[in-house]
Protein backbone atom coordinates (compact mmCIF):
# COMPACT_ATOMS: atom_id res chain seq x y z
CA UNK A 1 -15.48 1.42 34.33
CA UNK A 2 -18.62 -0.86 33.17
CA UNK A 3 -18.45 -1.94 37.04
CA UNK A 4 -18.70 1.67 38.37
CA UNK A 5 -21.92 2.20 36.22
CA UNK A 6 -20.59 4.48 33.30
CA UNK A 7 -22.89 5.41 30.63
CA UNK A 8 -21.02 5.17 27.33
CA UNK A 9 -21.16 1.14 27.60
CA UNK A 10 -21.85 0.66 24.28
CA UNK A 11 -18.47 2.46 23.58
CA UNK A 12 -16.77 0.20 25.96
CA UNK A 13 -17.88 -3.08 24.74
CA UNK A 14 -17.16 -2.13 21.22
CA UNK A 15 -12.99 -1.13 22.69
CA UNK A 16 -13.29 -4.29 24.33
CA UNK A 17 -14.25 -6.75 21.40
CA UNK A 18 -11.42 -4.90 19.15
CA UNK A 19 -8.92 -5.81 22.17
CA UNK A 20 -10.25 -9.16 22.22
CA UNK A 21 -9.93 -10.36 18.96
CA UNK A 22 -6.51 -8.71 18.48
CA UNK A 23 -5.53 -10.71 21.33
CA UNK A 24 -7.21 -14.19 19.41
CA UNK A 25 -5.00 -12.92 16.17
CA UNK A 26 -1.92 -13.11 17.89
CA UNK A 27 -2.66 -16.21 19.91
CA UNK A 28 -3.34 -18.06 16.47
CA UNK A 29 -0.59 -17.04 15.11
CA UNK A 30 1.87 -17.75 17.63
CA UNK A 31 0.18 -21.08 18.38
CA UNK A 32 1.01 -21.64 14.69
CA UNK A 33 4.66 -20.35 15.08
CA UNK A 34 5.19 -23.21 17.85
CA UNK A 35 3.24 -26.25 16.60
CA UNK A 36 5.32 -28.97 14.60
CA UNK A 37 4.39 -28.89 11.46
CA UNK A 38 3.11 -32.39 9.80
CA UNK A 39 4.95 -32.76 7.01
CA UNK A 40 2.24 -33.99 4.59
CA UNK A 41 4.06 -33.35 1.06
CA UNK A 42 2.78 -34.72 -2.40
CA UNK A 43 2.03 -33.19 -5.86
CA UNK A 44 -0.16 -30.36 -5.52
CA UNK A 45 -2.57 -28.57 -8.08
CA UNK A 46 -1.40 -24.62 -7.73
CA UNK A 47 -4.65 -24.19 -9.27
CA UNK A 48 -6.79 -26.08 -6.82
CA UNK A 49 -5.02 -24.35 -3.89
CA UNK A 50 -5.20 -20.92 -5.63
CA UNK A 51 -8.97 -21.49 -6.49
CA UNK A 52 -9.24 -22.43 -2.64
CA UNK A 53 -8.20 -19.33 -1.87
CA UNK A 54 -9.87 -17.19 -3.98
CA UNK A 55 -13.04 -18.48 -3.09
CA UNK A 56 -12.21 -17.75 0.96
CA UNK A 57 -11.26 -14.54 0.66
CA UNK A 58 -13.39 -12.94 -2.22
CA UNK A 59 -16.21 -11.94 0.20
CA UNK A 60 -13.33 -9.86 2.10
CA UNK A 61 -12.57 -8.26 -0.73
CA UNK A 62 -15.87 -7.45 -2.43
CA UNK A 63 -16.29 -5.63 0.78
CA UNK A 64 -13.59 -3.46 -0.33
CA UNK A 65 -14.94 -3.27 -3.97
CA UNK A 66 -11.24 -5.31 -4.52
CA UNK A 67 -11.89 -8.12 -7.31
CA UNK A 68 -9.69 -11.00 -7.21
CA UNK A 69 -8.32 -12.37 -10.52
CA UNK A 70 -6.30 -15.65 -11.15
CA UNK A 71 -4.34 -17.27 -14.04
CA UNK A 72 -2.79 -20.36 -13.33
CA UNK A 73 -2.00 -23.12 -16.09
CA UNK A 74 -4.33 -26.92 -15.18
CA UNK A 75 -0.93 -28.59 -15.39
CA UNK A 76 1.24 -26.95 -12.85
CA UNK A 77 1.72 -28.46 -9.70
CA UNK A 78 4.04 -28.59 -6.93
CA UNK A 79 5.43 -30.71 -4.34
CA UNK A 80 4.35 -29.60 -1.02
CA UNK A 81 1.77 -29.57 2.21
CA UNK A 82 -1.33 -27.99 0.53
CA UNK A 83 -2.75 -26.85 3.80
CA UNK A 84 0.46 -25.38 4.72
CA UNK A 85 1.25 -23.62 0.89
CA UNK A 86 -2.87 -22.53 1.25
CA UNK A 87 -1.96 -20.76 4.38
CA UNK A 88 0.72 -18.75 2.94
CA UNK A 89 -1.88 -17.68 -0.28
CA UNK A 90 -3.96 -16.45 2.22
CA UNK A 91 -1.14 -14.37 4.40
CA UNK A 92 -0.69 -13.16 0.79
CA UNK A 93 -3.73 -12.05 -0.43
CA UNK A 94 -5.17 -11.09 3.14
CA UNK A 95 -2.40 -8.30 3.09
CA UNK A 96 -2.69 -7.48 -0.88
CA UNK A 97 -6.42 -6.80 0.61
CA UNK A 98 -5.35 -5.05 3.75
CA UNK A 99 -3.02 -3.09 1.91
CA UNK A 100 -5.46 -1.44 -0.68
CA UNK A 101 -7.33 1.28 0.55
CA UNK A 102 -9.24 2.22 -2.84
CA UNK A 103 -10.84 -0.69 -5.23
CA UNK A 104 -8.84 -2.22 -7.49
CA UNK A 105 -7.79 -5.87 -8.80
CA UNK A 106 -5.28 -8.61 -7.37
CA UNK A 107 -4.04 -10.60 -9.78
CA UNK A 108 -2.63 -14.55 -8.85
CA UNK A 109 -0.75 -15.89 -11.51
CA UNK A 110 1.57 -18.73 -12.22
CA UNK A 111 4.61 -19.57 -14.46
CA UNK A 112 7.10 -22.04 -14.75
CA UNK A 113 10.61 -23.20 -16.26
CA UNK A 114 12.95 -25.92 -16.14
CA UNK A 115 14.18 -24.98 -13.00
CA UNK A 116 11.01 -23.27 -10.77
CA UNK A 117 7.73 -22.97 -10.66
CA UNK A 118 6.43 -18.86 -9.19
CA UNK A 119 3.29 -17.71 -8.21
CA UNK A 120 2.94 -14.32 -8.03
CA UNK A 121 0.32 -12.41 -6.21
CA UNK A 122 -0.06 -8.31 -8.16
CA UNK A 123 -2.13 -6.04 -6.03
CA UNK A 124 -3.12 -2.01 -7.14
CA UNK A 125 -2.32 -1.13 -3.53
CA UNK A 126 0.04 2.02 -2.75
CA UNK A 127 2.83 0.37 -2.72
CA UNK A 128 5.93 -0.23 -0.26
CA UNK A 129 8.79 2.43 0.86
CA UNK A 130 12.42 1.21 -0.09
CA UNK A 131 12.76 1.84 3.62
CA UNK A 132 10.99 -0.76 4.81
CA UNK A 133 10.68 -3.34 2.56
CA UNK A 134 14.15 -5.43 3.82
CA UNK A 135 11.82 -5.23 7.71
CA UNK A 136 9.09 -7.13 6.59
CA UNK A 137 9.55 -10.78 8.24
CA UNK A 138 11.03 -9.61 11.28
CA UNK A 139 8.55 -10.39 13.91
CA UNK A 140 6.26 -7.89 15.20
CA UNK A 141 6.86 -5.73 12.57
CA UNK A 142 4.08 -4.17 11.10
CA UNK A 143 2.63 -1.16 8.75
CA UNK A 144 -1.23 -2.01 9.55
CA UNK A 145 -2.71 -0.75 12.56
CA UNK A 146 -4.71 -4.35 13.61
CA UNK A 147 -1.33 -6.07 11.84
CA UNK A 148 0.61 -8.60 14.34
CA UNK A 149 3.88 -8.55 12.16
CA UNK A 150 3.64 -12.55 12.11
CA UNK A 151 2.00 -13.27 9.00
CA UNK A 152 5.41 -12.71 6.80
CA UNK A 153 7.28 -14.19 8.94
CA UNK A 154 5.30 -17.53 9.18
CA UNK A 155 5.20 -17.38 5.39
CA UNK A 156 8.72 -16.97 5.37
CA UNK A 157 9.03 -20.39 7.66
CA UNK A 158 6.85 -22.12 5.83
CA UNK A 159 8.49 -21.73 2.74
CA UNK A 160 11.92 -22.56 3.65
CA UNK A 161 10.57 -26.46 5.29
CA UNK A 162 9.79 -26.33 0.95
CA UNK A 163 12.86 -25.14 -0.37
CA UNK A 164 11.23 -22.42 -1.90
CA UNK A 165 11.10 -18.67 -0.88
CA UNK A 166 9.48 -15.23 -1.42
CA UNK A 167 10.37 -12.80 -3.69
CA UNK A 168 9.03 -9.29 -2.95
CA UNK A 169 8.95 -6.49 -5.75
CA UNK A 170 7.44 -3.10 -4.47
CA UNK A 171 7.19 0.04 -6.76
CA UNK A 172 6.67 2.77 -4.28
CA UNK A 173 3.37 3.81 -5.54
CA UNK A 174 1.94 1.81 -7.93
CA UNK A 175 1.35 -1.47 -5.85
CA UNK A 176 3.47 -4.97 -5.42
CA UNK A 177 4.20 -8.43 -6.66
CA UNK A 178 4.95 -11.02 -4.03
CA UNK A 179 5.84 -13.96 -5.80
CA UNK A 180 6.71 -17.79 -4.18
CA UNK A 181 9.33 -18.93 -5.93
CA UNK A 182 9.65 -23.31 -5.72
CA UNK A 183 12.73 -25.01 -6.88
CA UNK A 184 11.74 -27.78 -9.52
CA UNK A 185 13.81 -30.13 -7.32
CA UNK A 186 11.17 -30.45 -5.31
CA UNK A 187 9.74 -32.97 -7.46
């Protein structure tokens, strides 16, 4: 269309760069789905990682007037690849972020026992339908309209080469807790 001298090029170039970097999403993340992972494990600082984090993706939210809250103990600490655990914060919080079309908080916070150690991530978002919560992880499935349906699903992986997993509590309509649940045995 460009080629045959249409007017509205501004318009086109603006459809195009969308297309484009949906296309550079889904590359990423399937490049990411296929590499070996290194398998870098050693005692971790949650805190550290979840600091990290925060201080990545606050500029995303403040754009949303979204604040991002954490409390996570000094001491805890678990046995794992940071950059790959880091990754999986940020699928988190990205979609707590996503997910929250009016301001509001997201809260990352940490606990642990004699068995586990959880981070949780709380966002004020709407919430997720009983009817689709068991979908999310399969690939390609998404609720966002730029969403790849990877990011879960990647999280998912990424968890199990830990031994740990990811717990997901939805009410409806008052937001959700995703929480990453690591066996102490790790250790």
């Amino acid at each position: 269309m460009l080629q045959a001298g249409v007017n509205r090029k501004e318009e086109y170039y603006n459809i195009m760069i969308d297309e484009i970097e949906k296309m550079e999403t889904i590359t990423s993340e399937l490049l990411f789905i296929s590499k070996p992972l290194t398998d870098n494990k050693k005692m971790e600082s949650i805190l550290d990682m979840v600091h990290d984090v925060v201080v990545l993706l606050q500029p995303q939210a403040k754009m949303k007037n979204i604040h991002i809250e954490y409390s996570v103990s000094r001491h805890e600490s678990v046995f794992c690849d940071r950059s790959q655990i880091k990754q999986v914060l940020i699928n988190l919080v990205k979609n707590a972020i996503e997910a929250m079309e009016e301001s509001g908080k997201i809260y990352l916070t940490s606990t642990s026992s004699d068995t586990h150690v959880e981070i949780s991530i709380i966002d004020e978002g709407p919430g997720i339908p009983d009817e689709i919560i068991h979908k999310l992880g399969e690939p390609f499935f998404t609720t966002k309209q730029s969403g790849t349906g990877l990011g879960i699903m990647i999280t998912k992986q990424i968890l199990e080469r830990h031994q740990a997993f990811l717990e997901i509590e939805a009410k409806e309509q008052v937001g959700s807790t995703f929480r990453i649940i690591f066996p102490l045995s790790n250790k």
